[in-house]
N, C-alpha and C. Protein backbone atom coordinates (compact mmCIF):
# COMPACT_ATOMS: atom_id res chain seq x y z
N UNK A 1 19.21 71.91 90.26
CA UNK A 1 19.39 71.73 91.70
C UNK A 1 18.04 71.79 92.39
N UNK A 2 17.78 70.98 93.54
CA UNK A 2 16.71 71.19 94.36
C UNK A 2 16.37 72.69 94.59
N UNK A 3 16.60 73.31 94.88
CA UNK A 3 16.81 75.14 94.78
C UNK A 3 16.37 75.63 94.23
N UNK A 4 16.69 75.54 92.59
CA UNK A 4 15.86 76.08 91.45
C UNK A 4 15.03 75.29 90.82
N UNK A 5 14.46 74.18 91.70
CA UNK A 5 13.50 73.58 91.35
C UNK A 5 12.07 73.77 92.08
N UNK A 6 12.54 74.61 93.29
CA UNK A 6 11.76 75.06 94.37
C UNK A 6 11.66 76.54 93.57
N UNK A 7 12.46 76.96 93.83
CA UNK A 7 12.14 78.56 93.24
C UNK A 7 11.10 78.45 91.64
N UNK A 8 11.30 77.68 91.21
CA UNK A 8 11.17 77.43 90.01
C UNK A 8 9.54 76.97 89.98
N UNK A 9 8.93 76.67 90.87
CA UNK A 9 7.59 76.10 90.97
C UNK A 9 6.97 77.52 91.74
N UNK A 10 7.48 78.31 92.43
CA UNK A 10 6.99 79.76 92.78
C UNK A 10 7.03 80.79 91.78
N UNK A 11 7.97 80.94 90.71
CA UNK A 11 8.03 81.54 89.84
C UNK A 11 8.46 80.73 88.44
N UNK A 12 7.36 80.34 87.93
CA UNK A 12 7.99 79.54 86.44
C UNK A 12 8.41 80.32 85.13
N UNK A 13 8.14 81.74 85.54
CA UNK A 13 8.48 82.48 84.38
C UNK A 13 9.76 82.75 84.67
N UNK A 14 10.76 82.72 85.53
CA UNK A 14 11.97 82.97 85.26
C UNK A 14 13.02 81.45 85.10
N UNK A 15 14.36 81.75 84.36
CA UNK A 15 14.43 80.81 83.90
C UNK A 15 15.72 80.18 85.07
N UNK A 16 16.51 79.19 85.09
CA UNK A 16 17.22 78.62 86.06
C UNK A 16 18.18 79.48 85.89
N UNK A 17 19.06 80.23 85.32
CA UNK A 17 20.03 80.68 85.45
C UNK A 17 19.44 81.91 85.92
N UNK A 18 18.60 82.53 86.11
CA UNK A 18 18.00 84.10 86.88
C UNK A 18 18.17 83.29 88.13
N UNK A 19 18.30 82.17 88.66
CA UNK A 19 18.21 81.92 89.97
C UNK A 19 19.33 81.93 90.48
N UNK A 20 20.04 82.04 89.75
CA UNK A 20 21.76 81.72 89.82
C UNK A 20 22.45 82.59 90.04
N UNK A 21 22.27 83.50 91.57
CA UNK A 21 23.06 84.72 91.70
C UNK A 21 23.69 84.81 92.98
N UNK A 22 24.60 85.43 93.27
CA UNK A 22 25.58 84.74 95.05
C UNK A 22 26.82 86.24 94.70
N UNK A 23 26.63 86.87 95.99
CA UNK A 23 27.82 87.83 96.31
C UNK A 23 28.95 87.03 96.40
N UNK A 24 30.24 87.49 95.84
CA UNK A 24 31.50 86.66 95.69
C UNK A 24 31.82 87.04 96.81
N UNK A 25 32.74 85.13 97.11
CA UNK A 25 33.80 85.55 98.53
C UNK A 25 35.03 86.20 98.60
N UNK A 26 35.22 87.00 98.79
CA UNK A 26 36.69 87.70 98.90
C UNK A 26 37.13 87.31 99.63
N UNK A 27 36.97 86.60 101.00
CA UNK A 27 37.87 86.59 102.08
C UNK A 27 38.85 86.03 102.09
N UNK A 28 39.27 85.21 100.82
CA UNK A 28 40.93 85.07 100.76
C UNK A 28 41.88 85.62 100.09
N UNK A 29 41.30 86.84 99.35
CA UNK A 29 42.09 87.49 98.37
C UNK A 29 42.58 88.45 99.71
N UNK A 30 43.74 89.27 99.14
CA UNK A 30 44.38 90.08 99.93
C UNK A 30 43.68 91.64 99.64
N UNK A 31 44.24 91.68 101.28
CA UNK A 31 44.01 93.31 101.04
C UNK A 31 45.12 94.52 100.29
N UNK A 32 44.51 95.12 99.63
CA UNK A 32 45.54 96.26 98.81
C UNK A 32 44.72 97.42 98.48
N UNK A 33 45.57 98.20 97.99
CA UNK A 33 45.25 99.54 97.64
C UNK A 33 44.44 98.98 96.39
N UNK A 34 43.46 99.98 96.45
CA UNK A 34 42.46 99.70 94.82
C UNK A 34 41.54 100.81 95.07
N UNK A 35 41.58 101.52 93.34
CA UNK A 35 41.32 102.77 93.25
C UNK A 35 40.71 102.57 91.98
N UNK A 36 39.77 103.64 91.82
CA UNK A 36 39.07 103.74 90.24
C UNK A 36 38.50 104.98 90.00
N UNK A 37 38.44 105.34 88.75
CA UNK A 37 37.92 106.59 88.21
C UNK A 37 37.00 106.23 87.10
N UNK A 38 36.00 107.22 87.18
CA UNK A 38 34.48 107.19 86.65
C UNK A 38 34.15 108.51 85.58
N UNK A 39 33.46 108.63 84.62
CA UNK A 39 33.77 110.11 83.93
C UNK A 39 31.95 109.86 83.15
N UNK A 40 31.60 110.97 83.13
CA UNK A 40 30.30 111.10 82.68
C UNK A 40 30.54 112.46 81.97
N UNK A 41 28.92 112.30 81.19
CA UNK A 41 29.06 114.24 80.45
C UNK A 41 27.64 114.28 80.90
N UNK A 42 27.37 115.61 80.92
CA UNK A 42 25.51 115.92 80.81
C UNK A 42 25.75 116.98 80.22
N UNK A 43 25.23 117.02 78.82
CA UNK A 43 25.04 117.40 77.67
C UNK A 43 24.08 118.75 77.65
N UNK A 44 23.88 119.79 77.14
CA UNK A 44 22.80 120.75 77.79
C UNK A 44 22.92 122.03 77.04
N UNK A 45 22.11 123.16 76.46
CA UNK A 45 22.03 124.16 76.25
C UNK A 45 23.16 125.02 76.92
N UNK A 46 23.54 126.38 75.97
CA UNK A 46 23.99 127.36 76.54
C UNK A 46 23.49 128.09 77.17
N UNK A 47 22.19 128.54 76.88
CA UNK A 47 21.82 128.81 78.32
C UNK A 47 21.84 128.23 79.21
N UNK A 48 21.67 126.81 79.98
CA UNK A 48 21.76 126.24 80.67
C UNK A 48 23.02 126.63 81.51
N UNK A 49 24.14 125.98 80.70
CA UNK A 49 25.62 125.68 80.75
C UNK A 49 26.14 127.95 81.41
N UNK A 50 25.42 128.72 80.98
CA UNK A 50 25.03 130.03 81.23
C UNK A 50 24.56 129.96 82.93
N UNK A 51 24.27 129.35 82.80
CA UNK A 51 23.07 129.81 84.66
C UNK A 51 24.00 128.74 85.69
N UNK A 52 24.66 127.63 84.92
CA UNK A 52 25.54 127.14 86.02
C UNK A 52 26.75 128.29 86.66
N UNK A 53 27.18 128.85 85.38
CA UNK A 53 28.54 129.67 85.19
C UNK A 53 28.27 131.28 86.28
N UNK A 54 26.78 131.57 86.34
CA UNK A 54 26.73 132.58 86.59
C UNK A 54 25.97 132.53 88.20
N UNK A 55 25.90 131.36 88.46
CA UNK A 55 24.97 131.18 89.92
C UNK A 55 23.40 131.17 89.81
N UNK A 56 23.10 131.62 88.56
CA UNK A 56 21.55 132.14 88.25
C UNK A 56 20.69 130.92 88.42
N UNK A 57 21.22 129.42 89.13
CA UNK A 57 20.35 128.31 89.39
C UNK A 57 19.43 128.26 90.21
N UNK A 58 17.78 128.57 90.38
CA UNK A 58 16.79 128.40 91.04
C UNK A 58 17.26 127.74 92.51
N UNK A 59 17.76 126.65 92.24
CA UNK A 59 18.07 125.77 92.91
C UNK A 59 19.39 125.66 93.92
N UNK A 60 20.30 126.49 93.36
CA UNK A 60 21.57 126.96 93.89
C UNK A 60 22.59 126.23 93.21
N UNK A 61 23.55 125.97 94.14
CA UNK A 61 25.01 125.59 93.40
C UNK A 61 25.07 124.61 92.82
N UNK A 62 24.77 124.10 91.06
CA UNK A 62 24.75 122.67 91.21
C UNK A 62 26.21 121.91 91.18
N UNK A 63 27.48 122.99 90.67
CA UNK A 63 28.45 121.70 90.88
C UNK A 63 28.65 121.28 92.27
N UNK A 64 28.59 122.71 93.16
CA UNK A 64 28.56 121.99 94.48
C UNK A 64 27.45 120.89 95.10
N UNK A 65 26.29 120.88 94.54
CA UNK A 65 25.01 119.84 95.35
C UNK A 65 25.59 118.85 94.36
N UNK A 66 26.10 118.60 93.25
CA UNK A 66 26.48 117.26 92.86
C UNK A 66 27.63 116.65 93.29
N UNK A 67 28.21 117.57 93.64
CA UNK A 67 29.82 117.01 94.36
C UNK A 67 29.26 116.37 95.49
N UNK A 68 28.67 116.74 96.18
CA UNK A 68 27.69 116.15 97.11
C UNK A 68 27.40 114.68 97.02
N UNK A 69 26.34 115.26 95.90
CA UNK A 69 25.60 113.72 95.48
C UNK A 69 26.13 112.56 95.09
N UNK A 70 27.31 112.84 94.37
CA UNK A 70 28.40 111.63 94.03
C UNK A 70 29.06 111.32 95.45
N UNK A 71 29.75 111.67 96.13
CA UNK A 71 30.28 111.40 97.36
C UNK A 71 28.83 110.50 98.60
N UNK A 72 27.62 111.43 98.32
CA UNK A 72 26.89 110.35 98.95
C UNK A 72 26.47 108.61 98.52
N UNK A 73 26.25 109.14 96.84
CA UNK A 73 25.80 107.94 96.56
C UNK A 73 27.04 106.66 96.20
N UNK A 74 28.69 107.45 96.45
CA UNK A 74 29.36 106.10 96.36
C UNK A 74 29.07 105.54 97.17
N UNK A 75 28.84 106.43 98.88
CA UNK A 75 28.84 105.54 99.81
C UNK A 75 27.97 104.68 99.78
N UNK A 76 26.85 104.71 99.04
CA UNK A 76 25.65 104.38 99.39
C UNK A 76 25.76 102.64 98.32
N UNK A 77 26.29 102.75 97.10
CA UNK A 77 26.81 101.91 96.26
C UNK A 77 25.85 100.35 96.92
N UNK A 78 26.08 99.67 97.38
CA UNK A 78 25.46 98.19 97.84
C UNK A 78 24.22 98.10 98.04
N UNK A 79 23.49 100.08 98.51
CA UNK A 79 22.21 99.59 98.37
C UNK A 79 21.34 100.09 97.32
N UNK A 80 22.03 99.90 96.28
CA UNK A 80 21.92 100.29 94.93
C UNK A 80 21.98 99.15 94.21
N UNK A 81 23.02 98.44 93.86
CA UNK A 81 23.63 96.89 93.42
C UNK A 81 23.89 95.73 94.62
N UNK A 82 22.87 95.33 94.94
CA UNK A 82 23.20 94.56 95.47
C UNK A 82 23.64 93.26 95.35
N UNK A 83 24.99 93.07 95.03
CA UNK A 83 25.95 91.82 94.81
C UNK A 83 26.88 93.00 95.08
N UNK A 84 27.15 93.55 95.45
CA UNK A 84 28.27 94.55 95.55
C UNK A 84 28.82 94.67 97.31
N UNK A 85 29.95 94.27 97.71
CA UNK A 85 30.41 94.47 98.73
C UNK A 85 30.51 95.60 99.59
N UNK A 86 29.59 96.21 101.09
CA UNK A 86 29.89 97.22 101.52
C UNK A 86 31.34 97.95 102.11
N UNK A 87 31.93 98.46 101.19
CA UNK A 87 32.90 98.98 101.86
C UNK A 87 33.19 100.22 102.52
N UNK A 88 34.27 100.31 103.40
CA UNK A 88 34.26 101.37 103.67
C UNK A 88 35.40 102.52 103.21
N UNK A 89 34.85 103.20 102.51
CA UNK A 89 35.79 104.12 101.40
C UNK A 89 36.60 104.73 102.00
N UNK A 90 38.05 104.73 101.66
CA UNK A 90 38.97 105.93 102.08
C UNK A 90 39.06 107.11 101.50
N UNK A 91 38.44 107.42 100.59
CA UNK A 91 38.84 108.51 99.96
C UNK A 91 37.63 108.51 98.49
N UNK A 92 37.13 109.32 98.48
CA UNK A 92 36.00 109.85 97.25
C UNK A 92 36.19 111.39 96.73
N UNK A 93 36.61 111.40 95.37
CA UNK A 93 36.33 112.85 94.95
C UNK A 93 35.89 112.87 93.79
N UNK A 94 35.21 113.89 93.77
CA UNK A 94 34.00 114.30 92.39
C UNK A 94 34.51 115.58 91.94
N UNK A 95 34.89 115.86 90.72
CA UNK A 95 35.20 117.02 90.37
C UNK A 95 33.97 117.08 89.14
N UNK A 96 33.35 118.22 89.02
CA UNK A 96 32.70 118.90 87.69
C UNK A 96 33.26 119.89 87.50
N UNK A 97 33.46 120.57 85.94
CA UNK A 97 33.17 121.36 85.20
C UNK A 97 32.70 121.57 83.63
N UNK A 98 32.33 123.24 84.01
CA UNK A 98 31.61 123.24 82.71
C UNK A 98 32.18 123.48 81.55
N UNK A 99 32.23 122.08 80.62
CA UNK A 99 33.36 122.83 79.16
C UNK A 99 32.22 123.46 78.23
N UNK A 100 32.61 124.09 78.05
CA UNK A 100 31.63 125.32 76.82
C UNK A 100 31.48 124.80 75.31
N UNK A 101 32.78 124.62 75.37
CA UNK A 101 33.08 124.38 73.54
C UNK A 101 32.33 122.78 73.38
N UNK A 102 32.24 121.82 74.23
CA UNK A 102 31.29 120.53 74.38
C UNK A 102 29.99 120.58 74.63
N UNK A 103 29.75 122.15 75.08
CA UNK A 103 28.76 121.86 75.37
C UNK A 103 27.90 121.02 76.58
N UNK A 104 28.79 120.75 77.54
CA UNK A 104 28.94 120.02 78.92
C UNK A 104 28.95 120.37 80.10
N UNK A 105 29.03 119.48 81.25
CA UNK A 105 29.34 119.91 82.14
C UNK A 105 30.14 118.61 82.26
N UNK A 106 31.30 117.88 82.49
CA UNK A 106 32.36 116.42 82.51
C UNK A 106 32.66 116.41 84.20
N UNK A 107 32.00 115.59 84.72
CA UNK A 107 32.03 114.59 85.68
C UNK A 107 33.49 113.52 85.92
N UNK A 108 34.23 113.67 87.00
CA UNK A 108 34.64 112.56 87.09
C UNK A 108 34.90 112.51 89.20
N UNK A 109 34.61 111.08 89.00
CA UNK A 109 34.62 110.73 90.38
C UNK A 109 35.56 109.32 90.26
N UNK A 110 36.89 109.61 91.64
CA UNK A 110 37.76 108.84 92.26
C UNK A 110 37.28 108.00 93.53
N UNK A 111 37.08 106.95 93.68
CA UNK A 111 37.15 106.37 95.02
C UNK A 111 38.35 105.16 95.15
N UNK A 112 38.73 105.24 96.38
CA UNK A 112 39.96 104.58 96.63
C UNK A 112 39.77 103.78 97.82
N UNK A 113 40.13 102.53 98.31
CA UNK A 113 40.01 101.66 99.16
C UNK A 113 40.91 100.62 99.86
N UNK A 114 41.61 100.34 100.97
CA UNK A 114 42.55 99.14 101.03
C UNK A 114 41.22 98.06 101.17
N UNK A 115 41.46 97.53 100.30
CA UNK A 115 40.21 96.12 100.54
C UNK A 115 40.72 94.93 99.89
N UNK A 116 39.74 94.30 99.74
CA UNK A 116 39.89 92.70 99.12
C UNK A 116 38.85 93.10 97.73
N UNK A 117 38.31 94.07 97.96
CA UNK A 117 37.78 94.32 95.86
C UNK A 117 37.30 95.29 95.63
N UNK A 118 37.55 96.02 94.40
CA UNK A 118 37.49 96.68 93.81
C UNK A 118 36.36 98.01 94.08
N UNK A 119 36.26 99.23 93.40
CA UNK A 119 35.61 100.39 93.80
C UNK A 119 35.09 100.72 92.56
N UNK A 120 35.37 99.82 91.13
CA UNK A 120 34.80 100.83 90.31
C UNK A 120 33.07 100.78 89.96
N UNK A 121 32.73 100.18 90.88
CA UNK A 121 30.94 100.04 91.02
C UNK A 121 31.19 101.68 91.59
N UNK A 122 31.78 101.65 92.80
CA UNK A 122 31.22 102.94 93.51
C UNK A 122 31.60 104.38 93.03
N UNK A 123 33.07 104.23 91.81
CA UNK A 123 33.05 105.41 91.09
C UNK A 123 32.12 105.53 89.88
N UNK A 124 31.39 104.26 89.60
CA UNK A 124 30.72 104.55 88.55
C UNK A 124 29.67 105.29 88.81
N UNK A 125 28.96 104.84 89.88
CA UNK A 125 27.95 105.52 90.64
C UNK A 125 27.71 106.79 91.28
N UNK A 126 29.21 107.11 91.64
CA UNK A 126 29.44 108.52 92.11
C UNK A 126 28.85 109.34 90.90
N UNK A 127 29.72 108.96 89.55
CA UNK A 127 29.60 110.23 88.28
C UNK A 127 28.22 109.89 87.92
N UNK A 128 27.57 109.13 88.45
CA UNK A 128 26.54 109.24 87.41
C UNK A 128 25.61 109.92 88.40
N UNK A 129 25.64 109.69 89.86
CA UNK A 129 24.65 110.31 90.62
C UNK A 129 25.28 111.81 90.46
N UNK A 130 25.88 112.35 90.34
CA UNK A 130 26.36 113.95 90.45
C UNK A 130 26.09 114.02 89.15
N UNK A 131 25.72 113.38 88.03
CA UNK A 131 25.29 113.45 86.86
C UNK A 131 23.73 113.97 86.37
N UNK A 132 23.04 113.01 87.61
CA UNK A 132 21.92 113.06 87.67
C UNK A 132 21.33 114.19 88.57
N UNK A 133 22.40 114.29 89.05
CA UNK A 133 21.99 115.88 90.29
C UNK A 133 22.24 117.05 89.36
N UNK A 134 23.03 116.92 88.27
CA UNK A 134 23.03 118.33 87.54
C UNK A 134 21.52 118.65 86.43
N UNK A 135 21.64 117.09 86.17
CA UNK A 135 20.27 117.39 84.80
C UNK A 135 18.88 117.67 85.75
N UNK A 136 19.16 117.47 86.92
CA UNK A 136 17.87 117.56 88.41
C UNK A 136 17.54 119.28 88.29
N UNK A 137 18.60 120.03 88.49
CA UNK A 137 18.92 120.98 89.08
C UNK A 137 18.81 121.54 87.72
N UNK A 138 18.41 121.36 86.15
CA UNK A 138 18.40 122.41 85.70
C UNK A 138 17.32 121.67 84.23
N UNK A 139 16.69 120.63 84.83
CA UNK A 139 15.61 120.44 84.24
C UNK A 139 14.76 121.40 83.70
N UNK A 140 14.51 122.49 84.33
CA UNK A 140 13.29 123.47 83.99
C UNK A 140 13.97 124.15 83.09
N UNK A 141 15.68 124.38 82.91
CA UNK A 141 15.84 125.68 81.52
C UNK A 141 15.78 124.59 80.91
N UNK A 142 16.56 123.60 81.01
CA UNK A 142 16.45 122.98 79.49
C UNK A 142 16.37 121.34 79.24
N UNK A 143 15.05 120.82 79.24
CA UNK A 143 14.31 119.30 79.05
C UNK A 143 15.04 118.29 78.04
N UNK A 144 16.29 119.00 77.17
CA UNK A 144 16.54 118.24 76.68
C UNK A 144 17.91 117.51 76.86
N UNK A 145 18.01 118.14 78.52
CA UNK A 145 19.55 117.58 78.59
C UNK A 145 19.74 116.28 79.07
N UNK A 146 21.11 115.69 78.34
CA UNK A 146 21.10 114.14 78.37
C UNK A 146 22.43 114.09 78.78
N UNK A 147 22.62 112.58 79.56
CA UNK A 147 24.03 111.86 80.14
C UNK A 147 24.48 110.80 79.32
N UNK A 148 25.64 111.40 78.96
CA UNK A 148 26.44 110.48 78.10
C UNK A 148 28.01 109.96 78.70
N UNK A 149 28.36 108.97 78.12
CA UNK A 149 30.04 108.30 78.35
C UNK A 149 30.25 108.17 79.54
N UNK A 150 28.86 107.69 80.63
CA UNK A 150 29.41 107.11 81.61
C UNK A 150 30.14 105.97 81.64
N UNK A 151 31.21 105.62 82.06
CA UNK A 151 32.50 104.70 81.64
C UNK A 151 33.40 104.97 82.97
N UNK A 152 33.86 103.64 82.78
CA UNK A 152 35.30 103.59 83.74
C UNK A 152 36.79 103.68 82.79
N UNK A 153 37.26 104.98 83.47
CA UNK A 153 38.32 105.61 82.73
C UNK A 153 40.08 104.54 83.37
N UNK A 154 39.85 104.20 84.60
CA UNK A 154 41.32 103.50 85.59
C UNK A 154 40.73 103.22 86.31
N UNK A 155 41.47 101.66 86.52
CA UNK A 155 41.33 101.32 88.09
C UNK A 155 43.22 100.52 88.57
N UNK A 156 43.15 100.85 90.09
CA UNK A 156 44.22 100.53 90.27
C UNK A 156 44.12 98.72 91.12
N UNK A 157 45.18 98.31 91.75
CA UNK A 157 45.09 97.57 92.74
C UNK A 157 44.59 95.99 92.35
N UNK A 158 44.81 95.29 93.60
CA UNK A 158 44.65 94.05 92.80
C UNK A 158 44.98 92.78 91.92
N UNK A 159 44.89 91.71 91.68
CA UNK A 159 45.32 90.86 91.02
C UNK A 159 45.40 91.27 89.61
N UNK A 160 44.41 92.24 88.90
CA UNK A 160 44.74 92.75 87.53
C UNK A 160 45.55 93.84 87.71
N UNK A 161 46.01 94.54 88.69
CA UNK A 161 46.75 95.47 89.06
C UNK A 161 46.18 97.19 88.02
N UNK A 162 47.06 97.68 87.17
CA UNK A 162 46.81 99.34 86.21
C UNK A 162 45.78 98.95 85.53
N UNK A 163 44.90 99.50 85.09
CA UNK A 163 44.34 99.58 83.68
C UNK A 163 43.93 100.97 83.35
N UNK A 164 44.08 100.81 82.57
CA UNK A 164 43.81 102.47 81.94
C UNK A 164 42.67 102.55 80.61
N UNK A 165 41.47 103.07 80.10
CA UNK A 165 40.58 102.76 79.33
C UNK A 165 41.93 103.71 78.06
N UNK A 166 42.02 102.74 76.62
CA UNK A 166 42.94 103.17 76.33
C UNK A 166 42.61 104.37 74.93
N UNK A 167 41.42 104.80 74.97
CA UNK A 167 41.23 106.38 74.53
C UNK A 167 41.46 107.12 75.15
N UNK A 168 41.86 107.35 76.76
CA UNK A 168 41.85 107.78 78.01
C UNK A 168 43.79 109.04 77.25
């Protein structure tokens, strides 16, 4: 196309299909309920998983500053991914706790929406930013903690309507 033939003489190192990107139109799909859930782990020492349990965090509460952080950064979702539709969320919740015997702390964040599409960008984003707010918050006991099985567990609503991830 004339387009990526123009773009294409400003940047020749990328190839025609990198030029080839457009936010989808929703505006004729219907509006409905549509909901999704998000689940992360951050992986971490017992001591660590110790100083959440006991308040002893430098830093203070981290399930509470990540419950936080997921609820801010769904909202925030579009200016993160941008091809992603700003919506406006009805409903966001982030639950953490710490399982011991995993060795964890398991993340999961709900956002729910009447819209024309989907939320599971913005629950994915929730668990992983309250993900990233826990390994933040306890970086200094222990450098080697890591985020795993961020994944979309359900989403509701919509032309595909249930799905359920089916290890879930």
């Amino acid at each position: 196309t004339p387009r990526e033939k123009a773009y294409a003489k400003r940047a020749p190192h990328m190839l025609p299909a990198m030029t080839d990107v457009r936010m989808i139109d929703v505006g004729d799909k219907p509006i409905t309920r549509r909901r999704a859930v998000a689940r992360a782990e951050v992986h971490m020492s017992d001591e660590a998983l110790a100083k959440i349990e006991e308040g002893r965090v430098a830093k203070g509460d981290v399930l509470a500053t990540a419950r936080v952080a997921g609820i801010a950064a769904a909202k925030r979702t579009p200016d993160l991914l941008p091809l992603c539709h700003p919506l406006l969320l009805d409903h966001v919740r982030v639950d953490l706790a710490v399982d011991r015997a995993a060795g964890c702390v398991r993340v999961e964040a709900e956002c729910a929406v009447e819209g024309r599409t989907g939320v599971e960008m913005e629950a994915l984003v929730s668990a992983t930013a309250a993900a990233l707010c826990v390994h933040d918050m306890l970086k200094s006991t222990d450098p080697t903690i890591r985020i795993d099985g961020v994944a979309l567990w359900e989403k509701d609503g919509g032309k595909s309507g249930h799905w359920r991830r089916p290890e879930a």
